[in-house]
Protein backbone atom coordinates (compact mmCIF):
# COMPACT_ATOMS: atom_id res chain seq x y z
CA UNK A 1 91.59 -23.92 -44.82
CA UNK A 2 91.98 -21.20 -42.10
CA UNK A 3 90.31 -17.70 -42.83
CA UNK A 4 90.37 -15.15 -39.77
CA UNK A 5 88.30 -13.21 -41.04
CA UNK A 6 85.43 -16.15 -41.36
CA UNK A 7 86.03 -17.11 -38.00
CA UNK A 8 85.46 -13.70 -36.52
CA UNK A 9 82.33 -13.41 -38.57
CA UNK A 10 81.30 -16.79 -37.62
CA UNK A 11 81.71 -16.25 -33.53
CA UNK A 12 79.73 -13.14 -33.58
CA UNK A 13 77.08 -14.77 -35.56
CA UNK A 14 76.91 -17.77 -32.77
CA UNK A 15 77.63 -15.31 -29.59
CA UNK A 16 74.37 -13.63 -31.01
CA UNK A 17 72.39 -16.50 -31.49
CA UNK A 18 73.26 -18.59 -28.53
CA UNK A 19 72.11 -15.61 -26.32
CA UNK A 20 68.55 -16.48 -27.35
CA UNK A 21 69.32 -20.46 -28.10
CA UNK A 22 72.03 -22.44 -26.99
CA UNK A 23 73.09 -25.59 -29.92
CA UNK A 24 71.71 -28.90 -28.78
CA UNK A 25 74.57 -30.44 -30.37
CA UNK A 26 78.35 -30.09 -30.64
CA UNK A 27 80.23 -32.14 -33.19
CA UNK A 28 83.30 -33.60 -31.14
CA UNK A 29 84.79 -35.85 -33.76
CA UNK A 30 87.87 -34.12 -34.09
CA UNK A 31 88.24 -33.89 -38.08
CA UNK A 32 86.29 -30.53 -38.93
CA UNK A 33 88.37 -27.41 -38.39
CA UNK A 34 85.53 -24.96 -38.12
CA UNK A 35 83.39 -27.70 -36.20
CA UNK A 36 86.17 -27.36 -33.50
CA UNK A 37 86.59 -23.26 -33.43
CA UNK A 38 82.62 -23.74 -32.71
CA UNK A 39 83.17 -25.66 -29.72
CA UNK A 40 86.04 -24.12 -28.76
CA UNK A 41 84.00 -20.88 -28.61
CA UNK A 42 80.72 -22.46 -26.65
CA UNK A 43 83.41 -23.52 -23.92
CA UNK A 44 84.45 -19.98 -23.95
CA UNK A 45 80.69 -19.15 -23.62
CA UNK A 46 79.52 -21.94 -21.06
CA UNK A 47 82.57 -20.39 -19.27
CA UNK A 48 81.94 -16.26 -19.59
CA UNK A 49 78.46 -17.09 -18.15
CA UNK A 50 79.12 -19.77 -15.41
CA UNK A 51 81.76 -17.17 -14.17
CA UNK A 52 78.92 -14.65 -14.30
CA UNK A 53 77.32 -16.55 -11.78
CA UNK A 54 79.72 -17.34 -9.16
CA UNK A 55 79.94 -13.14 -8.83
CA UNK A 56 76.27 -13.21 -7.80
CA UNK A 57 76.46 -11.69 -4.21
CA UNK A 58 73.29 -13.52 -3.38
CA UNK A 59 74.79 -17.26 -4.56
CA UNK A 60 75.05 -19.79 -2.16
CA UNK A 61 77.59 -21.96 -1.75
CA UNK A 62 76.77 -24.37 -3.17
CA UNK A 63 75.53 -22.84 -6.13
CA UNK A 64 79.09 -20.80 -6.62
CA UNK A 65 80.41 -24.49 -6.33
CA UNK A 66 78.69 -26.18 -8.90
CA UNK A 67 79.57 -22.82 -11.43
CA UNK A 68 83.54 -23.57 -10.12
CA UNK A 69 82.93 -27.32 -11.47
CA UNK A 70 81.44 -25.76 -14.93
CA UNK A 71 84.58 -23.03 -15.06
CA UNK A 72 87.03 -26.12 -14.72
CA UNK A 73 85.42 -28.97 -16.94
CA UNK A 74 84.72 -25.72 -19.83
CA UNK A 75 88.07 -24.45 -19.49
CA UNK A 76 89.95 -28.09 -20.12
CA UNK A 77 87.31 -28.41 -23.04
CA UNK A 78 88.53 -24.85 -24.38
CA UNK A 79 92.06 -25.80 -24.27
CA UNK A 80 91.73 -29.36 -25.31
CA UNK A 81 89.56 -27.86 -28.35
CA UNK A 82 92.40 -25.03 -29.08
CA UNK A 83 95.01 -27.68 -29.08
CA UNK A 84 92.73 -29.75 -31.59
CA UNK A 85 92.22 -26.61 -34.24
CA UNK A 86 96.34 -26.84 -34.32
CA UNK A 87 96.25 -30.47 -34.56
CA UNK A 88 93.55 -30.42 -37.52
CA UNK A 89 96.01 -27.19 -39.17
CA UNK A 90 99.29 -29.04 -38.71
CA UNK A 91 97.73 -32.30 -40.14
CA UNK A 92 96.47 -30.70 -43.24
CA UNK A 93 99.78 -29.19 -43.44
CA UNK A 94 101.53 -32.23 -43.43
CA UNK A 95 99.88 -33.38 -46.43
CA UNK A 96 101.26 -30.31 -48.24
CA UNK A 97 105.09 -30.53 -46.93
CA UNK A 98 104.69 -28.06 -44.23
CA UNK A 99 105.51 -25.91 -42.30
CA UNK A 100 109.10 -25.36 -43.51
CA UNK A 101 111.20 -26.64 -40.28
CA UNK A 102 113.31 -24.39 -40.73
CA UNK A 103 111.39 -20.96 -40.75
CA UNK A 104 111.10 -18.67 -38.31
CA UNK A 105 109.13 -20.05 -35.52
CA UNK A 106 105.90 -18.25 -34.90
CA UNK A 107 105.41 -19.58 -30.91
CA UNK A 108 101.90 -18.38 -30.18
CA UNK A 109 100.23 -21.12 -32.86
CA UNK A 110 96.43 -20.33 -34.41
CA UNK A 111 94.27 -22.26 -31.91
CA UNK A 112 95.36 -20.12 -29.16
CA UNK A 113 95.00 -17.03 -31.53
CA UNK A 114 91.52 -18.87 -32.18
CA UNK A 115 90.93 -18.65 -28.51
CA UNK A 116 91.72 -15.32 -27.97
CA UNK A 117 89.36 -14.24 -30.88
CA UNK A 118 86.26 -16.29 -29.56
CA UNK A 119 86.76 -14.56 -25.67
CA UNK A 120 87.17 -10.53 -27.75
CA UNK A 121 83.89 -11.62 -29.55
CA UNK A 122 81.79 -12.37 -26.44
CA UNK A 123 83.86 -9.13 -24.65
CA UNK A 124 82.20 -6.92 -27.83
CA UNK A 125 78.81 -8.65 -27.27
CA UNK A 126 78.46 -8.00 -23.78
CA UNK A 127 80.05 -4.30 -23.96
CA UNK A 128 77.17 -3.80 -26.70
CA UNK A 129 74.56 -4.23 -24.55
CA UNK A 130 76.11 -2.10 -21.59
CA UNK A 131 76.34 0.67 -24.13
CA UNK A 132 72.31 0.36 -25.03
CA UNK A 133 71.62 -0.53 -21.03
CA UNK A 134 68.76 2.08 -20.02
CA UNK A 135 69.09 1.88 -16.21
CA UNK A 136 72.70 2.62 -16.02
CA UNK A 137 74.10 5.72 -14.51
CA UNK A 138 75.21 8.55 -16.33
CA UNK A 139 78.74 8.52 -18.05
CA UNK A 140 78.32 4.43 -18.38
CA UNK A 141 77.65 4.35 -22.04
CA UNK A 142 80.30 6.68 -23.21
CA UNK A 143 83.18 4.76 -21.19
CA UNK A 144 81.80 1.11 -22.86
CA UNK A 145 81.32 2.55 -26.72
CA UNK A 146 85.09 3.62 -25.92
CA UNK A 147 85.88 0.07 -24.21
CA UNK A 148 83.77 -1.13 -27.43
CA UNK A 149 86.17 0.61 -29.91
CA UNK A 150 89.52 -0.66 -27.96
CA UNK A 151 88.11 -4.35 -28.64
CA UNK A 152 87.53 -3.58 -31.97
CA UNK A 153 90.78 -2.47 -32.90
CA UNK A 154 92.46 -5.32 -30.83
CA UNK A 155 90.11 -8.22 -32.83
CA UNK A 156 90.99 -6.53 -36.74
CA UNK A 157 94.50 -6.67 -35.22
CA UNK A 158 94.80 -10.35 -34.65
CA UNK A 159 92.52 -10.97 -37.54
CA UNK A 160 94.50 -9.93 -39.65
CA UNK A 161 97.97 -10.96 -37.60
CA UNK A 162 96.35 -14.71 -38.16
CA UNK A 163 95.77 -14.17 -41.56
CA UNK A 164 98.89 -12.91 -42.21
CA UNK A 165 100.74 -15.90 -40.29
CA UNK A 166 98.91 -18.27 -42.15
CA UNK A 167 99.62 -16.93 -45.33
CA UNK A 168 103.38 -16.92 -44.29
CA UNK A 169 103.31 -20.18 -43.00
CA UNK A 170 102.08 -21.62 -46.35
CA UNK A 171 104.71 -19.62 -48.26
CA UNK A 172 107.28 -21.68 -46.04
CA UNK A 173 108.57 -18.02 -44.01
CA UNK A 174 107.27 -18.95 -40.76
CA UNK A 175 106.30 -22.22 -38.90
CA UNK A 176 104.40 -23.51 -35.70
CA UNK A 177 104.07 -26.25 -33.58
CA UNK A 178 101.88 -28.20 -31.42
CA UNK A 179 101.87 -27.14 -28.02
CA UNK A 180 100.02 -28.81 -25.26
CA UNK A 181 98.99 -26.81 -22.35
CA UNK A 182 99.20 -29.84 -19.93
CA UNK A 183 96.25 -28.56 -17.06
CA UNK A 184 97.05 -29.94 -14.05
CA UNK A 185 93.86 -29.13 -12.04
CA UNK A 186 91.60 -31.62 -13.55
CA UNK A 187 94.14 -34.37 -13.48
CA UNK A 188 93.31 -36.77 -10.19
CA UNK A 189 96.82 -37.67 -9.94
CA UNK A 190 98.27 -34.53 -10.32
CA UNK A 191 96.09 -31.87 -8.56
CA UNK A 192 97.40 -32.33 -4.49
CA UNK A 193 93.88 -31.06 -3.83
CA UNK A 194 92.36 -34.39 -4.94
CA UNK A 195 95.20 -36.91 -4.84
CA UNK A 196 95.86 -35.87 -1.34
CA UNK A 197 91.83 -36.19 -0.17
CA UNK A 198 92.40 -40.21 -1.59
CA UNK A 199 95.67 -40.93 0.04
């Protein structure tokens, strides 16, 4: 059901081709595991490159505006799809008599380990190409193969810390639960920002 290792395969393999063509077509329905860790990683990558653009010293206004709106509706889509990866996990759990209650609790839960993987593999991608970069100054491609090998070793790390909690989790030695992350900037009637503008 959950394989780290596939994942991290599988979000280098879309990072790479979404650089040249972005999907026309996300599969929201909410059943399909790896259907979800795909768009939970093309919120991650609508978000890396809208944030790209609101650093443009040139932008205007309203253009740094419209990338804030992108940033904020992406990010609620990349937590509401984490939260969903450990909603599909926990159901097919369920149906097997797990997790064991009363295991140790493991409280960072796979979507948000998910998460982190999908943001290292677009870090790796991008610290590539500043490596291979022929107009950069001198010294610039030795510090990012070295910034390149630090992500490296911190993606087979969680890879295989997921892998390893999974495993344990269905042996019954360690559990997880749902978390919700509960944003309270895109919320109308909690964000004083908008509430307050309405009043």
């Amino acid at each position: 059901m959950l394989s780290a290792t596939e994942i991290a395969i599988l979000h280098d393999r879309w990072t790479g081709e979404w650089h040249a063509e972005l999907p026309h077509t996300v599969n929201e329905s909410g059943t399909d595991f790896l259907q979800t860790v795909f768009a939970n990683h093309l919120a991650n990558f609508n978000v890396w490159h809208a944030e790209d653009e609101t650093r443009l010293l040139e932008a205007s206004d309203h253009q740094v505006a419209r990338a804030k709106r992108i940033i904020d509706f992406e990010n609620q889509r990349r937590n509401d799809f984490a939260e969903l990866c450990d909603t599909i996990l926990l159901d097919y759990l369920e149906r097997h008599d797990l997790p064991n209650r009363n295991a140790e609790l493991h409280t960072e839960t796979p979507g948000l380990i998910i998460d982190r993987l999908s943001i290292l593999s677009l870090k790796l991608f991008h610290t590539a190409e500043e490596v291979y970069r022929v107009d950069a100054p001198p010294g610039h491609a030795e510090r990012n193969r070295e910034r390149h090998h630090i992500l490296t070793e911190q993606c087979d790390d969680l890879v295989k810390g997921l892998d390893r909690l999974w495993q344990q989790v269905l042996a019954g030695d360690r559990c997880f639960k749902q978390y919700r992350q509960l944003k309270m900037y895109n919320d109308p009637t909690l964000n004083p920002a908008l509430y307050l503008q309405h009043g």
